[in-house]
Protein backbone atom coordinates (compact mmCIF):
# COMPACT_ATOMS: atom_id res chain seq x y z
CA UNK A 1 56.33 -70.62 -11.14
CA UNK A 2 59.14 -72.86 -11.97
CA UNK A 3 60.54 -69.66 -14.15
CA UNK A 4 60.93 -67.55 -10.92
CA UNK A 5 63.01 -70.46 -8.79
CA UNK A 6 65.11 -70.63 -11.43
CA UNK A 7 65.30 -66.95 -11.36
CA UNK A 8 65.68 -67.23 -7.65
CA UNK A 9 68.08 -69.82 -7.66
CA UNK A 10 70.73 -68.26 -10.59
CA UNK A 11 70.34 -64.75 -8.26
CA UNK A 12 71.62 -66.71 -5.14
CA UNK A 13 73.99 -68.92 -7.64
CA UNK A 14 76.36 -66.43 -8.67
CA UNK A 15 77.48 -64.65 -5.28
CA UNK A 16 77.70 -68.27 -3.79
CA UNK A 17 79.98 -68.63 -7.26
CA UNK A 18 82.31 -65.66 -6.62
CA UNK A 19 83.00 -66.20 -2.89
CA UNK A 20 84.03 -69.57 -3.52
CA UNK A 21 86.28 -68.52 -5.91
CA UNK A 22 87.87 -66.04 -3.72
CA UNK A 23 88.08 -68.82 -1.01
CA UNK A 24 89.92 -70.38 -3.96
CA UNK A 25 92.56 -67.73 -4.90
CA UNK A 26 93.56 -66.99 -1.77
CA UNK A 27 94.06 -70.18 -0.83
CA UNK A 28 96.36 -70.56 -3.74
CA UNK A 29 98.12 -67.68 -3.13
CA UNK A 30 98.75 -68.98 0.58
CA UNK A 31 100.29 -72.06 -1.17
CA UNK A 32 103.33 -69.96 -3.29
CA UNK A 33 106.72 -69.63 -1.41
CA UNK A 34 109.48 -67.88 -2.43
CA UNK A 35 112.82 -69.22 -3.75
CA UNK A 36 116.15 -67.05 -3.51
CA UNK A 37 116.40 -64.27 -6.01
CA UNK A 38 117.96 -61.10 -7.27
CA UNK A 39 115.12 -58.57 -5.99
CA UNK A 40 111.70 -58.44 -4.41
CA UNK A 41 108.98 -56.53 -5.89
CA UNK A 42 106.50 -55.26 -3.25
CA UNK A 43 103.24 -54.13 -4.59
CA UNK A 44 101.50 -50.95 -3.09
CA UNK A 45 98.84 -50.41 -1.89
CA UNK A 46 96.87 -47.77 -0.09
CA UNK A 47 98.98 -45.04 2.21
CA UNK A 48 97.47 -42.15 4.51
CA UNK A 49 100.76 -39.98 4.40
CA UNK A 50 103.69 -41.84 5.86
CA UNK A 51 101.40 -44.06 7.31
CA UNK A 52 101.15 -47.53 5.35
CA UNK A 53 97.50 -49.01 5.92
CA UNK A 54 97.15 -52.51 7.11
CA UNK A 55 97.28 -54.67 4.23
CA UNK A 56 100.53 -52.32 3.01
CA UNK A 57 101.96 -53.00 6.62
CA UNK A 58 101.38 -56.48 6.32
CA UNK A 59 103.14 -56.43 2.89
CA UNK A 60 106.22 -54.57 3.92
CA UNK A 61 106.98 -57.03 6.52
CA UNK A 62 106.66 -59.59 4.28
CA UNK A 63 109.40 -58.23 2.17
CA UNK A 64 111.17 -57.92 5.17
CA UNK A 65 110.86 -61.47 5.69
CA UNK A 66 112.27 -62.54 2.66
CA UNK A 67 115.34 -59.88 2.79
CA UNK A 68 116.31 -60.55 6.64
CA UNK A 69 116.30 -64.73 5.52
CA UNK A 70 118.94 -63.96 2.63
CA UNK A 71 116.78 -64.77 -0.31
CA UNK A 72 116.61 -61.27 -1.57
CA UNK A 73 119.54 -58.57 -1.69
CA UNK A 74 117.52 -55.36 -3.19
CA UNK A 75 114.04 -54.79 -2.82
CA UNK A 76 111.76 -52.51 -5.19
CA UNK A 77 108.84 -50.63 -3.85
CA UNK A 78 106.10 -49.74 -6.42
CA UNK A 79 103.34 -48.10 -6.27
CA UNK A 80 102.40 -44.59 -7.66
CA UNK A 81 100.25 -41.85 -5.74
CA UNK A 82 96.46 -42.22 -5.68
CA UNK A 83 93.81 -39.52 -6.22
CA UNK A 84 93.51 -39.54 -2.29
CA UNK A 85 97.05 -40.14 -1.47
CA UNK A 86 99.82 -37.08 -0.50
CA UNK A 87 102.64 -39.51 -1.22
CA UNK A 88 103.58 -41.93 -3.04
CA UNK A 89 102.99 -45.47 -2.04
CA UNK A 90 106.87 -46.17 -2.94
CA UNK A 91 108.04 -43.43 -0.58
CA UNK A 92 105.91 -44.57 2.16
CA UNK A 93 107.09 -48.31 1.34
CA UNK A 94 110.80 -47.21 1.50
CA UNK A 95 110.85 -44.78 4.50
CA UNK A 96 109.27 -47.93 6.58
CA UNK A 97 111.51 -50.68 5.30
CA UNK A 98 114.70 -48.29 5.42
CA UNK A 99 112.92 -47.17 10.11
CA UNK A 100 113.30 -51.27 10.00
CA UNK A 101 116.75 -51.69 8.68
CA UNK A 102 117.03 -52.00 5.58
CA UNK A 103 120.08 -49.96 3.77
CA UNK A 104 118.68 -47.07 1.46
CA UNK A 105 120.64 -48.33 -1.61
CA UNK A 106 118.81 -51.75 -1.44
CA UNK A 107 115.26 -49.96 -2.16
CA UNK A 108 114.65 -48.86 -4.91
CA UNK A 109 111.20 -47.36 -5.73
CA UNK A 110 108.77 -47.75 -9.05
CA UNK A 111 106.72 -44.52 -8.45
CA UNK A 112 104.45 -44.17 -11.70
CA UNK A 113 102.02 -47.21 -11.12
CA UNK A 114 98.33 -47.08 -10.58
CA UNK A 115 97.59 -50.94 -11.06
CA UNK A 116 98.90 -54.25 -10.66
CA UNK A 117 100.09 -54.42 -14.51
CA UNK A 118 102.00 -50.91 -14.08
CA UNK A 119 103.31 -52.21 -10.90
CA UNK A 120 105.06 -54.96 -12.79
CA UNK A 121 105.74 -53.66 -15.79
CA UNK A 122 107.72 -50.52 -14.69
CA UNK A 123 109.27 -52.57 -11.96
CA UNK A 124 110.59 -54.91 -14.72
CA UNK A 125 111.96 -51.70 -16.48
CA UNK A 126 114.33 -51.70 -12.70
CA UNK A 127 114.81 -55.44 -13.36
CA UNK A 128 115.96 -55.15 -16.62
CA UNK A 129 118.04 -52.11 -16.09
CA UNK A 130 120.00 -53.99 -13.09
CA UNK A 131 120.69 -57.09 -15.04
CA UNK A 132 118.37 -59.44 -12.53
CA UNK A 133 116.52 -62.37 -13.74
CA UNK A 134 114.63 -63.35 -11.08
CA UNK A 135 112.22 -61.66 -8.56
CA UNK A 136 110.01 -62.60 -5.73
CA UNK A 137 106.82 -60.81 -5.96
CA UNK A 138 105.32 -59.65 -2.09
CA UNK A 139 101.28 -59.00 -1.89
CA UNK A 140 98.50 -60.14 -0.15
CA UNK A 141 97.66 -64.10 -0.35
CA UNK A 142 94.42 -62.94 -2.42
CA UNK A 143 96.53 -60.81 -4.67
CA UNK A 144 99.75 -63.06 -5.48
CA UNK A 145 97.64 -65.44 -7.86
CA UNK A 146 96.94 -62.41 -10.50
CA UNK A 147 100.56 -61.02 -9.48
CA UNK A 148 102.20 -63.77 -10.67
CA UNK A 149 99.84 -64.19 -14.29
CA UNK A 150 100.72 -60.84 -14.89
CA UNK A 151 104.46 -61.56 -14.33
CA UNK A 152 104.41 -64.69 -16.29
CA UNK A 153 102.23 -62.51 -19.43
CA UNK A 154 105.81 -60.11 -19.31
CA UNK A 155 107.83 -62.95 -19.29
CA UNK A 156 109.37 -62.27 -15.72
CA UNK A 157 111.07 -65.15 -13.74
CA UNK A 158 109.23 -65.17 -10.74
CA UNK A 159 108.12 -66.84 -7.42
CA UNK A 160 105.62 -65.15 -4.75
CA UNK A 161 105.81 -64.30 -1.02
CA UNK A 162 102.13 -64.84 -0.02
CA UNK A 163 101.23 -62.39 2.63
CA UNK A 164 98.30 -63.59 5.08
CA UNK A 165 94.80 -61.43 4.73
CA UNK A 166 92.27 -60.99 7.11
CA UNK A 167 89.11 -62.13 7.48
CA UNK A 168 88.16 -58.11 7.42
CA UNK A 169 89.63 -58.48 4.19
CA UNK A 170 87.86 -61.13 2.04
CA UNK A 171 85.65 -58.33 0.31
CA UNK A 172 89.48 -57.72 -1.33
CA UNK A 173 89.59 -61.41 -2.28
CA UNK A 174 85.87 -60.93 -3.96
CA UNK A 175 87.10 -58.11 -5.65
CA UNK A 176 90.31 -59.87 -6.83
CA UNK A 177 87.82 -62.22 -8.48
CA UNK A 178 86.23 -59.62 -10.73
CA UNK A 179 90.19 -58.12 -11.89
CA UNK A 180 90.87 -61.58 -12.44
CA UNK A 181 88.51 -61.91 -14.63
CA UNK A 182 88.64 -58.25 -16.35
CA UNK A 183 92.38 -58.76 -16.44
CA UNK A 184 92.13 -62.62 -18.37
CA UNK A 185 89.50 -60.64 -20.76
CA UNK A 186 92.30 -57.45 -21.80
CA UNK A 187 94.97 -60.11 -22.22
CA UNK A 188 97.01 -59.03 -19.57
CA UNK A 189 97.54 -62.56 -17.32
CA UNK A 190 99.44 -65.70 -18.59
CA UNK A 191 98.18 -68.91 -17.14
CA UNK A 192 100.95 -71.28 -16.56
């Protein structure tokens, strides 16, 4: 009997385990703030058409943020196009900052990436190419944790612009757990 409460107990355990630690990284992420730099990278995410979802929306205007306030003078856009996509994520990103202001010649778009280390890699290929050396990196508060090991793993000088989830959002912070963890296991995240 005292086999199957163990049992029991390791079963309820783990998910108890994983939420907290998604309480935990996006609370992190919330903590970041950015510092004046030569671009901001804004990672994609999902598009219907021209039609950024919510947690894109919310990222774009966080990169709108931190142009409007001076800290940023070009902003990159990356994000490839998904299996269920039409366009890319980076021409979706750049048609709505460019409808909010922002000149076309200070967006430029990454449009080959599928993940969070393509994101950053190929946008460091822009980086690199423009002479920068230092970025602020604009995702979701659950996201910007991972963001910025990956960043750190390709030697980029970066800060983060957290961007506030929803609570219809956490399942994204549980899931950031698990590419955390895959990500730590290929080698692909530098801790500080």
């Amino acid at each position: 009997m005292a086999v199957v409460w163990v049992l029991v107990l390791a079963v309820l355990a783990v998910p108890a385990a994983v939420c907290a630690a998604a309480v935990e990284v996006r609370a992190r992420g919330r903590r970041m703030r950015p510092r004046p730099a030569d671009a901001a990278i804004i990672l994609g995410a999902h598009t219907d058409g021209y039609r950024p979802s919510r947690p894109l929306r919310a990222r774009l205007r966080g990169g709108l943020d931190v142009y409007r306030r001076g800290l940023v003078s070009h902003i990159i856009v990356s994000g490839g196009r998904g299996a269920d996509e039409t366009v890319t994520e980076s021409s979706s990103m750049k048609r709505f900052l460019v409808f909010n202001g922002v000149p076309p010649d200070a967006v430029l778009e990454e449009r080959r990436s599928r993940d969070t280390w393509e994101n950053l890699r190929n946008s460091q290929e822009l980086v690199e190419l423009h002479q920068w050396r230092t970025v602020v990196i604009v995702t979701s508060d659950y996201h910007l944790f991972r963001a910025l090991a990956v960043a750190r793993r390709l030697g980029m000088s970066a800060t983060g612009m957290p961007v506030p989830s929803g609570r219809r959002e956490f399942v994204y912070a549980v899931r950031e757990v698990g590419a955390i963890f895959t990500y730590l296991l290929a080698g692909r995240l530098k801790w500080r």
